[in-house]
N, C-alpha and C. Protein backbone atom coordinates (compact mmCIF):
# COMPACT_ATOMS: atom_id res chain seq x y z
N UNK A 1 17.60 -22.03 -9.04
CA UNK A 1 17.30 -20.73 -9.61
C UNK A 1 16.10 -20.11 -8.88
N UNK A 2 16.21 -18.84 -8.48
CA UNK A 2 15.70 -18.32 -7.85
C UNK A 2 14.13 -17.72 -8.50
N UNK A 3 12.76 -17.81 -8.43
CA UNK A 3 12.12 -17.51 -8.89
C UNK A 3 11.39 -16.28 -9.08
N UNK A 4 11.09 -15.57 -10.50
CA UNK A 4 10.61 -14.33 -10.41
C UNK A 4 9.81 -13.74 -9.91
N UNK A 5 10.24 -12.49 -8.87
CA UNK A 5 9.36 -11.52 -7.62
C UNK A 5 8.12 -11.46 -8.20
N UNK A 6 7.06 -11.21 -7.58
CA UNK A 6 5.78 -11.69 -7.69
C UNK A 6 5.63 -9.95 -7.70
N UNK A 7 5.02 -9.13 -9.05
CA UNK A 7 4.71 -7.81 -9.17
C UNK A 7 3.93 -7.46 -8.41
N UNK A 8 3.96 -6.01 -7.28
CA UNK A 8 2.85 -6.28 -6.41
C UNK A 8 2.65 -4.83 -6.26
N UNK A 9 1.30 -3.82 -6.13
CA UNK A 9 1.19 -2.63 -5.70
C UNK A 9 0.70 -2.28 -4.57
N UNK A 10 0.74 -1.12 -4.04
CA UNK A 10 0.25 -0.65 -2.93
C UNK A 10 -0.26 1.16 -3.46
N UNK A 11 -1.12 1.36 -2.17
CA UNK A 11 -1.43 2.50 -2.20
C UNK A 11 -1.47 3.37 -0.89
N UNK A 12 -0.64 4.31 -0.99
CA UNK A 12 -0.99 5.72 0.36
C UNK A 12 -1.73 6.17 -0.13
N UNK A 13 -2.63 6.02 0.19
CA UNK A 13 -4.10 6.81 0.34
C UNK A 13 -4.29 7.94 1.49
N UNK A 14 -4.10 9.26 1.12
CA UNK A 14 -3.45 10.13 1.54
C UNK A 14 -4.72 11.05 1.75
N UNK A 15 -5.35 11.26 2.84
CA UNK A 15 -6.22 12.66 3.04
C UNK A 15 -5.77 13.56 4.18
N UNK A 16 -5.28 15.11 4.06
CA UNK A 16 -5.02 15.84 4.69
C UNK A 16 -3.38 15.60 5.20
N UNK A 17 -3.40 15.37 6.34
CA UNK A 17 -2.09 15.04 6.36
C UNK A 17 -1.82 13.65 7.00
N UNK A 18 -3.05 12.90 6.77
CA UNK A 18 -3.18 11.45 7.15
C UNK A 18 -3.20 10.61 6.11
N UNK A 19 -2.73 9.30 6.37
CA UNK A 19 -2.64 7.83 5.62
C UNK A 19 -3.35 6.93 5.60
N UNK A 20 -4.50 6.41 4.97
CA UNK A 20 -5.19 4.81 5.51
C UNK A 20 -4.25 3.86 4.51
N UNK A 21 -3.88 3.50 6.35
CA UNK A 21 -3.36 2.07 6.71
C UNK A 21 -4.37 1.03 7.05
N UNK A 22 -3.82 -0.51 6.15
CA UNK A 22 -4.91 -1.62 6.70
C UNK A 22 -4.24 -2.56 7.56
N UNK A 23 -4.44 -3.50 8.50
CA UNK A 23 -4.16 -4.45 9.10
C UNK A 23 -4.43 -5.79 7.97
N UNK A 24 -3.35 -6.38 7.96
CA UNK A 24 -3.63 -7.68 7.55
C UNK A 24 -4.59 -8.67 8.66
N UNK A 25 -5.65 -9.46 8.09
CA UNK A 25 -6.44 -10.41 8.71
C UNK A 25 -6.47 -11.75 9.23
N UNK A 26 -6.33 -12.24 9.88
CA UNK A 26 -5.89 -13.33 10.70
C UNK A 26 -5.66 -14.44 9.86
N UNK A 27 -6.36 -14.74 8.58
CA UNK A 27 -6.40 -15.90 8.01
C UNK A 27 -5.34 -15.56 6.49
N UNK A 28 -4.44 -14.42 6.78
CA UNK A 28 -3.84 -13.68 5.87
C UNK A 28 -2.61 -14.57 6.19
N UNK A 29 -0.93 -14.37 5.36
CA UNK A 29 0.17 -14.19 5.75
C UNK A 29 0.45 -12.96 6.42
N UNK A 30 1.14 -12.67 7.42
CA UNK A 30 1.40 -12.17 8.53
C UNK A 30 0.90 -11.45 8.81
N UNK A 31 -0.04 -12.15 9.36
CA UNK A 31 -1.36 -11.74 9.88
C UNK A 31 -1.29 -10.58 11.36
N UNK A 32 -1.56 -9.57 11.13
CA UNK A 32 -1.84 -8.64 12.33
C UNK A 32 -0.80 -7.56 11.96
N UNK A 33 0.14 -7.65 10.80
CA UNK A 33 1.00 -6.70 10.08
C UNK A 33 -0.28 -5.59 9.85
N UNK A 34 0.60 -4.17 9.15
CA UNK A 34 0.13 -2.92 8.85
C UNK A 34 0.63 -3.06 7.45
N UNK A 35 -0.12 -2.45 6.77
CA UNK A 35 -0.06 -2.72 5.10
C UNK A 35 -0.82 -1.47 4.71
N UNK A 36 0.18 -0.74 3.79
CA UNK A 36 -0.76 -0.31 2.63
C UNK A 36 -1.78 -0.87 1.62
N UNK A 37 -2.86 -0.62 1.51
CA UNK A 37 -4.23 -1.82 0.51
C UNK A 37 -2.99 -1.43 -0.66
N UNK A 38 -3.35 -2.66 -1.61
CA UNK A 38 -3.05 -2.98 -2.75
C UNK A 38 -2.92 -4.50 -3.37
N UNK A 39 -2.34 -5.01 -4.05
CA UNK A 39 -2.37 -6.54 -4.29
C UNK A 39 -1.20 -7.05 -6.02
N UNK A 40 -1.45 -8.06 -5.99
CA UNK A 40 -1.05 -8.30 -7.08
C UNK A 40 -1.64 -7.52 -8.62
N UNK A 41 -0.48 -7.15 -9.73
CA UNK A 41 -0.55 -6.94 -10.95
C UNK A 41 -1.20 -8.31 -11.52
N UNK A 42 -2.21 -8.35 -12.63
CA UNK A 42 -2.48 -9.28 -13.13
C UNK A 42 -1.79 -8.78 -14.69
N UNK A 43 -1.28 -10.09 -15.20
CA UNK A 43 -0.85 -10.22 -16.82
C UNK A 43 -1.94 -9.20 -17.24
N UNK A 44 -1.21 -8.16 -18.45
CA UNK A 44 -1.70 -7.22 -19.46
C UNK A 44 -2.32 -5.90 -18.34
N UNK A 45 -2.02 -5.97 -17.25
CA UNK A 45 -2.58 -4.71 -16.27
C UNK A 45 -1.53 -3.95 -15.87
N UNK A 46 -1.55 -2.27 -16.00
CA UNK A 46 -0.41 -1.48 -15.82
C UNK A 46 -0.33 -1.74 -14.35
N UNK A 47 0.76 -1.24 -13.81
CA UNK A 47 0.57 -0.57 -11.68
C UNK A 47 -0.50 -0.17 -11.71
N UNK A 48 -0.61 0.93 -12.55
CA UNK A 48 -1.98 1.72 -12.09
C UNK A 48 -3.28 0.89 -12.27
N UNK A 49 -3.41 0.43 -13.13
CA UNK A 49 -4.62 -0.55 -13.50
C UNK A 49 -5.07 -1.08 -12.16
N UNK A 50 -3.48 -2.02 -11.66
CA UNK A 50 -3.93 -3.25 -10.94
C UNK A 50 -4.69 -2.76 -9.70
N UNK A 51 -3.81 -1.21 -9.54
CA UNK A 51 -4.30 -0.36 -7.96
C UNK A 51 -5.23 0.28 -7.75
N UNK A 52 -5.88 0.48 -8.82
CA UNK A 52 -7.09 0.86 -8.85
C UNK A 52 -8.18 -0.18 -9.22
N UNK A 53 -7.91 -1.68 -9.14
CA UNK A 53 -9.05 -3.05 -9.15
C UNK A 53 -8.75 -3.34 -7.89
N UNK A 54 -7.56 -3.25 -7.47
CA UNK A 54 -7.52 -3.62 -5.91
C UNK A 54 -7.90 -2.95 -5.11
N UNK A 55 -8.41 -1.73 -5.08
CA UNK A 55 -8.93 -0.52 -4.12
C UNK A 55 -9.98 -0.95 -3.52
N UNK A 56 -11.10 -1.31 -5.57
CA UNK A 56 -12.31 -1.31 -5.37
C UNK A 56 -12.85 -2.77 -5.06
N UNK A 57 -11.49 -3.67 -5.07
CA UNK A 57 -11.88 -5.05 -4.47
C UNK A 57 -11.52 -4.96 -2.99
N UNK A 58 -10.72 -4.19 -2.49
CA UNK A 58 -10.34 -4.37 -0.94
C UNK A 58 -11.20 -3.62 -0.14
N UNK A 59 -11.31 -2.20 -0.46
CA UNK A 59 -11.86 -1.51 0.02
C UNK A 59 -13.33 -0.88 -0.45
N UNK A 60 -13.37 -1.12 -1.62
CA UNK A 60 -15.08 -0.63 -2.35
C UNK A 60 -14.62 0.82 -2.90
N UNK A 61 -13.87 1.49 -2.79
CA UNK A 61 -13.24 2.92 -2.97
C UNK A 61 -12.62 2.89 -4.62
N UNK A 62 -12.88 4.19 -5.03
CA UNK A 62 -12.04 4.79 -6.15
C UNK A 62 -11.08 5.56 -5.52
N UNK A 63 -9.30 5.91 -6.54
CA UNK A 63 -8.93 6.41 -6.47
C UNK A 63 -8.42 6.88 -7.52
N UNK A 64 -7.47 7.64 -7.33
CA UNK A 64 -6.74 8.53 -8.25
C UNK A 64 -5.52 8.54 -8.50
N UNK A 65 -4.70 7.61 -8.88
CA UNK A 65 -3.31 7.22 -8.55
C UNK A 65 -1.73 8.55 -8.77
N UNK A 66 -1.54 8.67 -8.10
CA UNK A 66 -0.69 9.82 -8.32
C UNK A 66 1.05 9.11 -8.49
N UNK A 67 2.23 10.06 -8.09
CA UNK A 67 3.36 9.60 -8.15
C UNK A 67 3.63 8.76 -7.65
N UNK A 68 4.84 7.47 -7.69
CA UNK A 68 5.34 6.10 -7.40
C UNK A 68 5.87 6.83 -6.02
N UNK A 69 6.22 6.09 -4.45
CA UNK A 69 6.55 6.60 -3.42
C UNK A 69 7.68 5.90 -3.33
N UNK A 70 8.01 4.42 -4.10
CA UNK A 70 8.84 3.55 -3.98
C UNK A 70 9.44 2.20 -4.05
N UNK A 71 10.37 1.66 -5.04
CA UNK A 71 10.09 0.71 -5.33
C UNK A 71 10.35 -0.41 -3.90
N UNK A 72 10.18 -1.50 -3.24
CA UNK A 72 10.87 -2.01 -2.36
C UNK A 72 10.87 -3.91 -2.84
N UNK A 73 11.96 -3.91 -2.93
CA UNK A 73 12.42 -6.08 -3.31
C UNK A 73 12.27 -6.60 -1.51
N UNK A 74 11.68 -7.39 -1.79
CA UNK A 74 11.70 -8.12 0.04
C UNK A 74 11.54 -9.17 0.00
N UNK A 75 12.50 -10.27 0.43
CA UNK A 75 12.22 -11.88 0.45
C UNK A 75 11.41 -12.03 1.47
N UNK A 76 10.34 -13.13 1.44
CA UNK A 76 10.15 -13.74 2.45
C UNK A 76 9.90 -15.47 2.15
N UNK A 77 9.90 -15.92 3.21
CA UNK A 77 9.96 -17.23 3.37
C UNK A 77 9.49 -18.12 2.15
N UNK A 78 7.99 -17.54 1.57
CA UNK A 78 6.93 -17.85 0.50
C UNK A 78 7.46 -17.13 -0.68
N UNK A 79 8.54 -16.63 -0.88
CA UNK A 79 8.70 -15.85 -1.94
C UNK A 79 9.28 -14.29 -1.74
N UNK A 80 9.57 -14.03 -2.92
CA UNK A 80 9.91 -12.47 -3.05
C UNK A 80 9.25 -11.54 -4.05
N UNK A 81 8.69 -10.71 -3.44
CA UNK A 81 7.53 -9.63 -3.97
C UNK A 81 8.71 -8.43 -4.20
N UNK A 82 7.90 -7.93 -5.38
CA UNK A 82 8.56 -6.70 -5.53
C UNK A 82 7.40 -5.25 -5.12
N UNK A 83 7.27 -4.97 -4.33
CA UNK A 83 6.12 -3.84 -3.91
C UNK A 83 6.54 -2.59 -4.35
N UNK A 84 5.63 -1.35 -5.44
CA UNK A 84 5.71 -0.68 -5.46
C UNK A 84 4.34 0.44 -4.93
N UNK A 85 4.74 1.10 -4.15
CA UNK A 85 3.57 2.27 -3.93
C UNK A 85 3.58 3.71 -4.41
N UNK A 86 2.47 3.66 -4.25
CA UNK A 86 1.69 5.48 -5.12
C UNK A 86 0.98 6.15 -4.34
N UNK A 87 1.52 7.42 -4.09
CA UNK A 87 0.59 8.44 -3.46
C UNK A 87 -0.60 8.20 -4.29
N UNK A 88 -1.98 8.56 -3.54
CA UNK A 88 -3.50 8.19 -3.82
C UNK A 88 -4.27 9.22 -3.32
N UNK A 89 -5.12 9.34 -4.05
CA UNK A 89 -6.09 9.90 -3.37
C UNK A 89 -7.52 9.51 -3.83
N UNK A 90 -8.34 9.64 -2.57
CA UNK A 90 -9.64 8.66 -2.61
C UNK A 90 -10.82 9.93 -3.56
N UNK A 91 -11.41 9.35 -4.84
CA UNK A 91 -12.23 10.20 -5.28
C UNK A 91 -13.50 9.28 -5.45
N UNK A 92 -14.14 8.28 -4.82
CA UNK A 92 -15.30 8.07 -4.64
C UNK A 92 -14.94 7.00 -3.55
N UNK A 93 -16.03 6.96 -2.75
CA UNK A 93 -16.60 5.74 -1.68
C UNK A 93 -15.65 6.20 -0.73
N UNK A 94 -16.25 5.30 0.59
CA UNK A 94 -15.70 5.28 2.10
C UNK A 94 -15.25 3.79 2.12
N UNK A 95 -14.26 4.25 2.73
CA UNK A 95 -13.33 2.85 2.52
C UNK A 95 -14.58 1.79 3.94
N UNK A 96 -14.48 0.64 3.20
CA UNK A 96 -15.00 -0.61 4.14
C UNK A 96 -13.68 -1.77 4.35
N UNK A 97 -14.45 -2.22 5.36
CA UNK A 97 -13.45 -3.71 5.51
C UNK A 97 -13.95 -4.77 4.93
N UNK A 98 -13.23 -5.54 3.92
CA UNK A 98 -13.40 -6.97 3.83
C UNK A 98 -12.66 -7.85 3.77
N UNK A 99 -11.08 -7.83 3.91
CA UNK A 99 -10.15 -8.73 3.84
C UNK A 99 -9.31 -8.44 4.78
N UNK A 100 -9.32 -7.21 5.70
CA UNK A 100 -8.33 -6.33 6.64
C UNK A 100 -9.52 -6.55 8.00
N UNK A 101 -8.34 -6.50 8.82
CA UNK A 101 -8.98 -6.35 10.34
C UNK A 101 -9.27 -4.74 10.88
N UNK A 102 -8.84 -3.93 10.30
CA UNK A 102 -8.72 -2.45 10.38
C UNK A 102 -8.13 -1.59 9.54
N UNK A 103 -9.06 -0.56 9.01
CA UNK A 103 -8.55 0.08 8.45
C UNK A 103 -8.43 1.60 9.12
N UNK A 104 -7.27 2.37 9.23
CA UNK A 104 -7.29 3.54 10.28
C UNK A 104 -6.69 4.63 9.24
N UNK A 105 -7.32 5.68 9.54
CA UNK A 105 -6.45 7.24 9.25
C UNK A 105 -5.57 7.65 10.12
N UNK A 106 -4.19 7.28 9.92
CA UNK A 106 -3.13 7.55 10.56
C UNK A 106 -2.69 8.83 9.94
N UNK A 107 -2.27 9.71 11.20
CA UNK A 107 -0.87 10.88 11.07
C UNK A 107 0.00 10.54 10.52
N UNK A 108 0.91 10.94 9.60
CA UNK A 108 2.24 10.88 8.80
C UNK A 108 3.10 10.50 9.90
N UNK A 109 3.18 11.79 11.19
CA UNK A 109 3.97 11.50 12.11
C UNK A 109 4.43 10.61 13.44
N UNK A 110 2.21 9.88 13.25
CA UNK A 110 2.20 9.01 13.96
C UNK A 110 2.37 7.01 13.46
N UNK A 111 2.84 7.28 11.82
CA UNK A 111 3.37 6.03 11.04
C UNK A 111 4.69 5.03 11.61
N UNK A 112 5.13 5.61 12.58
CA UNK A 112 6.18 4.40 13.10
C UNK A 112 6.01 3.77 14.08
N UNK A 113 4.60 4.22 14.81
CA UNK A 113 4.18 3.51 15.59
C UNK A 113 3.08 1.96 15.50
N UNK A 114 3.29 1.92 14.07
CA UNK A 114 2.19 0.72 13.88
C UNK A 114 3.35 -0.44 13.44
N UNK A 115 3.16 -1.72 13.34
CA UNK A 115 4.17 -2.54 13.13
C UNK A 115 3.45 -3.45 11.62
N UNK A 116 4.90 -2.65 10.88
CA UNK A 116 4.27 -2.97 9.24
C UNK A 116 5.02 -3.81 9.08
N UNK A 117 3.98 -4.40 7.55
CA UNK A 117 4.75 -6.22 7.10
C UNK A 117 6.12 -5.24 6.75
N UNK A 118 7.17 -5.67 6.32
CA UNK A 118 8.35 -5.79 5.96
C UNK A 118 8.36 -4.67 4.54
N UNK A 119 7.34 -5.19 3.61
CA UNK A 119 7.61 -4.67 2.25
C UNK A 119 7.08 -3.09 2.41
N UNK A 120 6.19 -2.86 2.85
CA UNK A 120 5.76 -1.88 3.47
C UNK A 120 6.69 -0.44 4.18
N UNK A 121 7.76 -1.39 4.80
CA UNK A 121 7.99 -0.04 5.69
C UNK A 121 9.28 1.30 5.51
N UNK A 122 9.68 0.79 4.20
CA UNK A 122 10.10 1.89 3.49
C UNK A 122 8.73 3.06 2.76
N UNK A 123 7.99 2.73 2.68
CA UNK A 123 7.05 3.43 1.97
C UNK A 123 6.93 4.31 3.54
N UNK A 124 6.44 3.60 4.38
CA UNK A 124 5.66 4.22 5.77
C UNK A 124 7.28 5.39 6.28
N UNK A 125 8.41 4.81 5.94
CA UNK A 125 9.95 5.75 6.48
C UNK A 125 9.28 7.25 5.35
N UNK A 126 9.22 6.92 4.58
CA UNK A 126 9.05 7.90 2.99
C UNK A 126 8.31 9.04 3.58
N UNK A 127 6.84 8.51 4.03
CA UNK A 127 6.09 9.00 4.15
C UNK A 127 6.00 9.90 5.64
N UNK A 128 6.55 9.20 6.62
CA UNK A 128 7.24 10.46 7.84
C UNK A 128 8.05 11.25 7.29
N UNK A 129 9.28 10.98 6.71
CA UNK A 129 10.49 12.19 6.03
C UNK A 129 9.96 13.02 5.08
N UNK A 130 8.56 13.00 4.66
CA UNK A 130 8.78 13.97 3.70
C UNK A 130 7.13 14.65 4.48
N UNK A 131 7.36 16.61 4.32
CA UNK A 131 6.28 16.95 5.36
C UNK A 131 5.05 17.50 4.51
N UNK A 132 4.98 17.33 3.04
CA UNK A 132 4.24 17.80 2.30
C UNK A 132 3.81 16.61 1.41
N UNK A 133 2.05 16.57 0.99
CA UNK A 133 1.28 15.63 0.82
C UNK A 133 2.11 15.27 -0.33
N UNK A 134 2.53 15.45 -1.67
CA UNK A 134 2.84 15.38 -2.87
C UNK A 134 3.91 14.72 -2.76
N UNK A 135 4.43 13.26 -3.75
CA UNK A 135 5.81 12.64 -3.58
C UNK A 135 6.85 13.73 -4.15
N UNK A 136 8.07 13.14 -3.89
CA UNK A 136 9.17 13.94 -3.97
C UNK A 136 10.32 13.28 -5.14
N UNK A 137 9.26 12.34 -5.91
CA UNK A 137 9.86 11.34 -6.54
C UNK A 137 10.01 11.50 -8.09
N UNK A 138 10.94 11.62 -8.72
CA UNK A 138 10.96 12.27 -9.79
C UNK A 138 10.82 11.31 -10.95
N UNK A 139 10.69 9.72 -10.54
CA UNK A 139 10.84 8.71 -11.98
C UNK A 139 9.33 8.09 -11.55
């Protein structure tokens, strides 16, 4: 029996018509991937809850969690995560590094050029196809 996907969020953190994207860190699982920041839901914590403790644990940043961008199921070797992401927007602090090797303000249009973990790269497809900051997502 196959064991239950491990609840997991992310965030597009969205200024202007750019994205911060993080690099996963060498001592990470797949390590040198492109990732939206976010992390595990903890028991009794909404999405939004968890993505806004993970902001200010990954990055030191507040945000503002806006519409879902997408749900995505992805096996991997260690398991299967269920990743969902949320348009964001940053309303206190400058993002720092402490668990990421880089964190960059990427172009919308320049998002297919970075090589994202797996769960990730429907969010990053989402986010080239659509040309206006606001999701297009109605649930």
């Amino acid at each position: 029996m196959e064991a239950t996907p491990l609840q997991v969020v992310g965030a597009a953190i969205v200024r202007d018509d750019a994205v911060l994207c993080a690099q996963r860190g060498p001592s990470r699982t797949l390590s040198g991937y492109w990732e939206f920041p976010g992390g595990k839901i903890e028991t009794g914590e909404t999405p939004q809850e968890a993505l806004r403790r993970e902001i200010r644990e990954e990055i030191h940043c507040e945000i503002a969690v806006g519409p879902r961008v997408c749900s995505t199921l992805q096996h991997y070797d260690f398991g299967t995560i269920n990743l969902t992401t949320f348009l964001c927007t940053l309303i206190g602090g400058t993002p720092q590094l402490t668990e990421h090797t880089q964190l960059k303000w990427i172009q919308r249009s320049r998002l297919s050029a970075l090589r994202w973990a797996p769960a990730d790269m429907e969010t990053a497809r989402h986010l080239i196809s659509t040309n206006r900051p606001e999701g297009n997502d109605n649930d």
